[in-house]
C-alpha atoms as a PDB file:
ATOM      1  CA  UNK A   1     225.931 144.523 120.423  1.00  0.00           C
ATOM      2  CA  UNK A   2     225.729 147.303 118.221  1.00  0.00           C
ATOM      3  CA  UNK A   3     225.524 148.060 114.625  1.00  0.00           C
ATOM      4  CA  UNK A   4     227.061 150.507 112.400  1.00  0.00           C
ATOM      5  CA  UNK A   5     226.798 150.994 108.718  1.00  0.00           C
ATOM      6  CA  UNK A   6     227.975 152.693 105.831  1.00  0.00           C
ATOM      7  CA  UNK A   7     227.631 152.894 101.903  1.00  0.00           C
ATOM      8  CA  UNK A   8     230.549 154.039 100.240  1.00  0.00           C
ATOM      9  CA  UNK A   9     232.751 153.393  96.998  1.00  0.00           C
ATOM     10  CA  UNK A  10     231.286 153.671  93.063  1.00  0.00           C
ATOM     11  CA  UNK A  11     229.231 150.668  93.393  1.00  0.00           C
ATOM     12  CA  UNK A  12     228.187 151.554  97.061  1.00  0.00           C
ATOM     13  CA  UNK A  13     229.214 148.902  98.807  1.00  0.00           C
ATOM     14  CA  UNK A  14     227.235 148.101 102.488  1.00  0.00           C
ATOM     15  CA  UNK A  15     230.109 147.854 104.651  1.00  0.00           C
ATOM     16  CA  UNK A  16     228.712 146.632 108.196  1.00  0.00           C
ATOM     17  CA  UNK A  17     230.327 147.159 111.803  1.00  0.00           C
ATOM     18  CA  UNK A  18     229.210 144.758 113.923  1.00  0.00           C
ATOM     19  CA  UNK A  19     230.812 146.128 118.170  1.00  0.00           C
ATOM     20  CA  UNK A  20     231.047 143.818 120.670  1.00  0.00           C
ATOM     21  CA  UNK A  21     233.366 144.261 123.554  1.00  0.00           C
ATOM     22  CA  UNK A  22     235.042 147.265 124.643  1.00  0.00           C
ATOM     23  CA  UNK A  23     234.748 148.772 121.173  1.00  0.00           C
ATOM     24  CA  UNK A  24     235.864 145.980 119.317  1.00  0.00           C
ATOM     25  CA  UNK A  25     234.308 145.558 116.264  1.00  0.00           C
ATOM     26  CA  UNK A  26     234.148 143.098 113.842  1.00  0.00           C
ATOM     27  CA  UNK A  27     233.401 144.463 109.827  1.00  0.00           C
ATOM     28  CA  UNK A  28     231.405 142.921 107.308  1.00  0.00           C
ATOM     29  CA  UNK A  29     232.649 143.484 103.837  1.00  0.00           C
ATOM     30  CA  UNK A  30     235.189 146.170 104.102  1.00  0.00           C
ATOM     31  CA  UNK A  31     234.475 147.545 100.774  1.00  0.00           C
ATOM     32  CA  UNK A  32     237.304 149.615  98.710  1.00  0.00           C
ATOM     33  CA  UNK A  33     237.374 152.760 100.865  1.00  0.00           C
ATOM     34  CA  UNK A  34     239.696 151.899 102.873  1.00  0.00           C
ATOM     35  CA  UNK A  35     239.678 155.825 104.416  1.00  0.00           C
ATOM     36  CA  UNK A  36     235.939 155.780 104.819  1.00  0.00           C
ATOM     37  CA  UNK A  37     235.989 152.271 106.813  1.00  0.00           C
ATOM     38  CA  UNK A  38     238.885 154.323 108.867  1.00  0.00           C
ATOM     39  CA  UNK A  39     236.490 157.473 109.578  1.00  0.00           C
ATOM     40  CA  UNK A  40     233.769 155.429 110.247  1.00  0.00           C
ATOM     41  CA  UNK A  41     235.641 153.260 113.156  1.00  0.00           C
ATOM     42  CA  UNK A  42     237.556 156.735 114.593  1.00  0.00           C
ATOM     43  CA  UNK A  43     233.919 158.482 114.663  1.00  0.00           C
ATOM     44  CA  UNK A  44     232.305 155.777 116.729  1.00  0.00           C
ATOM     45  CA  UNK A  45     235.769 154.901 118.721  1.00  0.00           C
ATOM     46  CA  UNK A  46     236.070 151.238 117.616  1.00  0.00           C
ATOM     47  CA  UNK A  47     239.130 149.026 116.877  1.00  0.00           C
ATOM     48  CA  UNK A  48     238.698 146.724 113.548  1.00  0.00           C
ATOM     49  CA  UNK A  49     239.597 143.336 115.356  1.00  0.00           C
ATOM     50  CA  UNK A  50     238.738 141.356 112.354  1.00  0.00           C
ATOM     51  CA  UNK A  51     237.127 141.712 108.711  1.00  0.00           C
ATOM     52  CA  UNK A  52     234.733 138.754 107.662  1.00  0.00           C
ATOM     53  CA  UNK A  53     234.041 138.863 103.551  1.00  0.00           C
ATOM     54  CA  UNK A  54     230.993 137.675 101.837  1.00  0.00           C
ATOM     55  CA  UNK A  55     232.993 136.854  98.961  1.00  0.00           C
ATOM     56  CA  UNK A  56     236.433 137.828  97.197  1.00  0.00           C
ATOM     57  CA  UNK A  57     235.041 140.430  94.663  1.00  0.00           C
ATOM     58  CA  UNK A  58     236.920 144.116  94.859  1.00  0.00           C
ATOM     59  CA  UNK A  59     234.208 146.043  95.652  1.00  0.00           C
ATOM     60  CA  UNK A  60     233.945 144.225  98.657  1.00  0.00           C
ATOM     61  CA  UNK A  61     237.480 143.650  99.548  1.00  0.00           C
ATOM     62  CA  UNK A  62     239.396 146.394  98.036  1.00  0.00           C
ATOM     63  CA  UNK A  63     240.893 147.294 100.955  1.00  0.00           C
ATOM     64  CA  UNK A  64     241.475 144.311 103.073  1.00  0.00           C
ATOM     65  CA  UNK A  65     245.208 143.980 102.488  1.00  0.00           C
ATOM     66  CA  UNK A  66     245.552 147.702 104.334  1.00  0.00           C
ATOM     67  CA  UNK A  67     243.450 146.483 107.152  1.00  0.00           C
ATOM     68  CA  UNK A  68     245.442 143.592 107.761  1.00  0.00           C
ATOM     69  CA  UNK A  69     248.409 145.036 107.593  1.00  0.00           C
ATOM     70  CA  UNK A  70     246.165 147.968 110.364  1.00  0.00           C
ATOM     71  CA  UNK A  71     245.635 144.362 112.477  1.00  0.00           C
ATOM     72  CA  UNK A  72     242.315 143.351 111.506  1.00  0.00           C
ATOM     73  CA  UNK A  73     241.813 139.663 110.997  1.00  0.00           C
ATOM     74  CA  UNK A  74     240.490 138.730 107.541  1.00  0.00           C
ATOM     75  CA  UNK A  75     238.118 135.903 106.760  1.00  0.00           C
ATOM     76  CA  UNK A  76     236.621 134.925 103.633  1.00  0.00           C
ATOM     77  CA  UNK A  77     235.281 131.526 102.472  1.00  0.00           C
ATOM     78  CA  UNK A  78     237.755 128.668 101.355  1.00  0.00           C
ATOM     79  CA  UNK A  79     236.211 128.459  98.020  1.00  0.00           C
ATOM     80  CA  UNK A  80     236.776 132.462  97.790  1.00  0.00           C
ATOM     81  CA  UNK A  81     240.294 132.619  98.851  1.00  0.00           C
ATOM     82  CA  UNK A  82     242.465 132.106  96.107  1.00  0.00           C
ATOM     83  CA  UNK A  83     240.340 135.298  94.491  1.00  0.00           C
ATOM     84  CA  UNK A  84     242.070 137.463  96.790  1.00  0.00           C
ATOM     85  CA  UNK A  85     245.377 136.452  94.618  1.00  0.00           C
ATOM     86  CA  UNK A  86     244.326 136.115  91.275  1.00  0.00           C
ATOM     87  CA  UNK A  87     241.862 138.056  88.739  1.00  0.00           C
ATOM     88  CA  UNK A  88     239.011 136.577  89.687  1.00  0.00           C
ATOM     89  CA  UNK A  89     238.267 139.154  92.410  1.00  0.00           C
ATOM     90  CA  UNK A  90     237.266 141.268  89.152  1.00  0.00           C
ATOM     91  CA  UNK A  91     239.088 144.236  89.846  1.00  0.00           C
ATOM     92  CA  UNK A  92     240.946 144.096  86.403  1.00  0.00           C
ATOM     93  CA  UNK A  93     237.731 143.828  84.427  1.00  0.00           C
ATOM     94  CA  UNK A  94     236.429 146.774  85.929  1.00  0.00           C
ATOM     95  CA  UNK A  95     239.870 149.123  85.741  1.00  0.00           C
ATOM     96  CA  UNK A  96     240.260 148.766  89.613  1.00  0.00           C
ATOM     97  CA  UNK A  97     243.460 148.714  91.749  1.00  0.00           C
ATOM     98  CA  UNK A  98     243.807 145.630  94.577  1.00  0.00           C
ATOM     99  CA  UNK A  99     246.036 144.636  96.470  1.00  0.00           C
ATOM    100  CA  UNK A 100     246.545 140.979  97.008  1.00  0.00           C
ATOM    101  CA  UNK A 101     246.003 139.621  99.933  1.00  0.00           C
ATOM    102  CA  UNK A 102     246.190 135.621 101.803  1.00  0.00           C
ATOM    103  CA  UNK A 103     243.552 135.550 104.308  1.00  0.00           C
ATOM    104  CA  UNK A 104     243.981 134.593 107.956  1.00  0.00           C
ATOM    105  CA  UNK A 105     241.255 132.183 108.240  1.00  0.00           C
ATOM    106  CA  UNK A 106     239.140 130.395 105.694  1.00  0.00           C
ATOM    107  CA  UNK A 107     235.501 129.300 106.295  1.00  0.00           C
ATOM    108  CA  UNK A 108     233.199 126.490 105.629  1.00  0.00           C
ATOM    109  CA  UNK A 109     229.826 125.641 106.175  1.00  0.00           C
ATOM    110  CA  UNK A 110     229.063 125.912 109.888  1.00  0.00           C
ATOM    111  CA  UNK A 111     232.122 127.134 111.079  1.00  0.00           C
ATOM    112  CA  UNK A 112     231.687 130.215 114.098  1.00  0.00           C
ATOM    113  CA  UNK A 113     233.602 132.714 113.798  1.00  0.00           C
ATOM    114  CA  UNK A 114     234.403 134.141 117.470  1.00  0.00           C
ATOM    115  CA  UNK A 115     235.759 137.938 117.765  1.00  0.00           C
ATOM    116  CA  UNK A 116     235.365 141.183 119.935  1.00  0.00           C
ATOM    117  CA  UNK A 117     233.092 138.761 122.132  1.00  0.00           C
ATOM    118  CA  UNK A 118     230.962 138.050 119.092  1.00  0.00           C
ATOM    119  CA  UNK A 119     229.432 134.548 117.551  1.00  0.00           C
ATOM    120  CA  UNK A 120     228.661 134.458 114.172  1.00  0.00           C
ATOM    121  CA  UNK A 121     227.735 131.585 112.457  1.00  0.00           C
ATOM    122  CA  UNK A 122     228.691 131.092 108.877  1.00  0.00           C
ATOM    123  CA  UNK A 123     226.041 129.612 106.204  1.00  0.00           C
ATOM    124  CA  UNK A 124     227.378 128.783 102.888  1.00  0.00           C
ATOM    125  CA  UNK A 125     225.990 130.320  99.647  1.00  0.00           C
ATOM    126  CA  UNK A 126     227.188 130.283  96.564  1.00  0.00           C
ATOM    127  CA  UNK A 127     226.046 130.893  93.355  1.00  0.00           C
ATOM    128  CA  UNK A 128     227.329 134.915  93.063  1.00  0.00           C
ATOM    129  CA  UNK A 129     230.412 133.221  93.384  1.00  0.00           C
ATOM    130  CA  UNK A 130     231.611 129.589  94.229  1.00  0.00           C
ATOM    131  CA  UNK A 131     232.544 130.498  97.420  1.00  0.00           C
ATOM    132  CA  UNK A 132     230.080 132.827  98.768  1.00  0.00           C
ATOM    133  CA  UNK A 133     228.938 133.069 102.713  1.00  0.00           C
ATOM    134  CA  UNK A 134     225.661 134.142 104.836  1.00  0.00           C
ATOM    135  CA  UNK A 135     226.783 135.188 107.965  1.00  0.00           C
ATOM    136  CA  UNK A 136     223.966 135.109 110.938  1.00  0.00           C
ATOM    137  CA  UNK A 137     224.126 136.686 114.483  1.00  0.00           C
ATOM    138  CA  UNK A 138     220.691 136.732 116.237  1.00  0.00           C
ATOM    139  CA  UNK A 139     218.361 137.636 114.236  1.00  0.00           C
ATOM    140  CA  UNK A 140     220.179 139.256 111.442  1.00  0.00           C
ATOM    141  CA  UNK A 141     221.545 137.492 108.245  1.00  0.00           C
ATOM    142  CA  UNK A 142     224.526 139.479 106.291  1.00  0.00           C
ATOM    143  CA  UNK A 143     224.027 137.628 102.930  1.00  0.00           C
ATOM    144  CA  UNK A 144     226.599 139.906 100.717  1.00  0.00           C
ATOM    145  CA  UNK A 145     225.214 139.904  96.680  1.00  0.00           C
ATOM    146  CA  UNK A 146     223.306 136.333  97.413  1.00  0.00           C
ATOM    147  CA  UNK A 147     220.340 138.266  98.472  1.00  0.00           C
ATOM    148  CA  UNK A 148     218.912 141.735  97.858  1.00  0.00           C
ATOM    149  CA  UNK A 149     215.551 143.466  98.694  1.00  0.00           C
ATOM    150  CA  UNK A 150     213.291 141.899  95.861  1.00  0.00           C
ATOM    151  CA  UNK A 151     216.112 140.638  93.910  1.00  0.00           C
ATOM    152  CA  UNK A 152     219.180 138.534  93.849  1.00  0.00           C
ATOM    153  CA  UNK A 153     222.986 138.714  92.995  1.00  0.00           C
ATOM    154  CA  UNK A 154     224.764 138.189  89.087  1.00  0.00           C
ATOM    155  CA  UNK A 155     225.792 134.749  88.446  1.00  0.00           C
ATOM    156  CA  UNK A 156     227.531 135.279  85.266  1.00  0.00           C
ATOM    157  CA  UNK A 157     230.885 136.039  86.562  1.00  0.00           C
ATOM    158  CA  UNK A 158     233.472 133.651  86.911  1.00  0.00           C
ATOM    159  CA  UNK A 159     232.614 130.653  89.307  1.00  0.00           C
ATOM    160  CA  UNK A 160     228.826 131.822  89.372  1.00  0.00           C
ATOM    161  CA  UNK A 161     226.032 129.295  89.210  1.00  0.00           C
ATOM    162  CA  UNK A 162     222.426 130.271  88.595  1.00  0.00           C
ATOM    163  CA  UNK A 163     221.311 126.466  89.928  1.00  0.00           C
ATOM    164  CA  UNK A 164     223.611 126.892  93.017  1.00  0.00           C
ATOM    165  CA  UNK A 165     222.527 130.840  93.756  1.00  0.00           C
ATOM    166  CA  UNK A 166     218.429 129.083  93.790  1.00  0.00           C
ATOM    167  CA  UNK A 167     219.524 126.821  95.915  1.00  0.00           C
ATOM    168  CA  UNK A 168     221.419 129.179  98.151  1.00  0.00           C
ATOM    169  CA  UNK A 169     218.035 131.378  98.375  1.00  0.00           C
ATOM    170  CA  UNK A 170     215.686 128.242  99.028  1.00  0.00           C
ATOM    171  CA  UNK A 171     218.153 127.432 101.537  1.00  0.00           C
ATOM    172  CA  UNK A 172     218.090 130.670 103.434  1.00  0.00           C
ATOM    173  CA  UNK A 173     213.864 131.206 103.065  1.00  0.00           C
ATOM    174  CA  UNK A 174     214.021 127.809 104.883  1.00  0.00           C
ATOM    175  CA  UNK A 175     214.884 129.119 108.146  1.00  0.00           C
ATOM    176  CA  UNK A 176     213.034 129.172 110.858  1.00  0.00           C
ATOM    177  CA  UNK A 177     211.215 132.503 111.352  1.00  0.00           C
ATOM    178  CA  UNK A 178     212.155 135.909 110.792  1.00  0.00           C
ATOM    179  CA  UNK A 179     215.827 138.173 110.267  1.00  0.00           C
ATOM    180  CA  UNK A 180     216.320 141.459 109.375  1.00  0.00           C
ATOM    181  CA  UNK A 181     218.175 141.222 105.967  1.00  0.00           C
ATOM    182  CA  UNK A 182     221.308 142.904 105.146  1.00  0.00           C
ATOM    183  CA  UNK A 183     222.388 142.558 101.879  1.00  0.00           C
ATOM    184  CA  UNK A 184     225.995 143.775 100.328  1.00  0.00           C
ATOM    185  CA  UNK A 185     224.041 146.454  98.189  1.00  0.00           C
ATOM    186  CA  UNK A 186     221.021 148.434  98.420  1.00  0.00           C
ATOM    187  CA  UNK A 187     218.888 148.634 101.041  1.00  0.00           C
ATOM    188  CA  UNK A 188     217.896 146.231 103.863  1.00  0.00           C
ATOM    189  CA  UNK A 189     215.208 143.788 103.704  1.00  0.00           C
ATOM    190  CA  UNK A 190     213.923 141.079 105.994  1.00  0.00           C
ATOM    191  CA  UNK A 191     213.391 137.518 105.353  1.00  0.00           C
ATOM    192  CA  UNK A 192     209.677 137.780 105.734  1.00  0.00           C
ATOM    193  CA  UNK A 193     209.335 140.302 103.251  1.00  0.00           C
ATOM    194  CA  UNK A 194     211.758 137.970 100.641  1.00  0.00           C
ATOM    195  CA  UNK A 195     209.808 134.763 101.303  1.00  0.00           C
ATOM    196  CA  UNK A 196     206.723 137.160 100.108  1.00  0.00           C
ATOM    197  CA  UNK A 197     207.691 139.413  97.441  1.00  0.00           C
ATOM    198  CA  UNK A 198     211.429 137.585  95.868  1.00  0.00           C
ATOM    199  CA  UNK A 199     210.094 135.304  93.306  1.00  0.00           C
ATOM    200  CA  UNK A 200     213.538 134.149  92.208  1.00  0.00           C
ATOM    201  CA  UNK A 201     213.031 131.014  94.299  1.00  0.00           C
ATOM    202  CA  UNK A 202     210.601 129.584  91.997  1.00  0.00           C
ATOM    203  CA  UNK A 203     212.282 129.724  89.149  1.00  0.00           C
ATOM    204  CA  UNK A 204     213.017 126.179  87.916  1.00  0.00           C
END
């Protein structure tokens, strides 16, 4: 497997290509940019078989509804869905376009999402938003605005939960060993490094 990454869009969204099989490739947060995620799968010759959210927000799913209607797949967590029809995907508040869009496939604790030859096992965790998801694939955890390097995601948009997001966090330090974090923002982390240096977790 292979991984490819970009930043793009105003809040610089970490949009994630994650090839399996003959240049399939599944995405992880697609972003709003729809033409960058485009460039970026033409430069390295892949075909976007499927698009797996982190949650519903716009800057992370501006642009599903054109890769859907490209082929790709989308998934996004059952709790998340409806957000993809209604305002609470933010993109109002913040003066953005979106299109609407119904997922293909909504996910749930545990669930494994099989595509381009790829496992990847889904680990709920809200508290950004109600519905939010950690997806893990050997050693690396894809855990959208739940966790950052040194930091953690806003719970004070609609369906955020400060008491859920802690528990999200405690949940994800207790895992066994190490994973190379990669968070929907910023730069990458590990879970080492978080379990050391995020003090979030001990906050009552």
């Amino acid at each position: 497997m292979k991984l490819y990454h970009l930043s793009s869009g105003p809040l610089r969204v970490n949009t994630y290509f994650l090839v399996g099989d003959e240049g399939k490739a599944v995405v992880i947060d697609s972003g709003e940019n729809y033409n960058a995620v485009v460039r970026t799968a033409e430069r390295y010759g892949l075909h976007i078989d499927a698009v797996l959210l982190t949650h519903a927000h716009f800057d992370h799913a501006g642009n599903v509804k054109k890769l859907q209607d490209g082929g790709a797949k989308i998934y996004v967590g059952e709790k998340d869905a409806e957000k993809l029809l209604n305002d609470d995907n933010l993109a109002s508040s913040f003066g953005r376009r979106f299109e609407k869009c119904r997922a293909d496939v909504t996910l749930k604790e545990g669930d494994v999402v099989e595509e381009a030859g790829l496992k990847i096992k889904v680990l709920e965790t809200p508290g950004h938003t109600d519905g939010s998801l950690t997806y893990l694939i050997g050693n690396m955890l894809f855990t959208g605005d739940t966790l950052f390097l040194e930091s953690v995601g806003r719970t004070d948009f609609p369906s955020g939960s400060r008491s859920q997001l802690i528990n999200s966090i405690r949940k994800l330090f207790a895992l066994d060993g190490d994973f190379d974090v990669y968070p929907g923002h910023e730069e990458f982390t590990t879970l080492t490094h978080e379990r050391k240096y995020n003090t979030f977790a001990d906050y009552d």
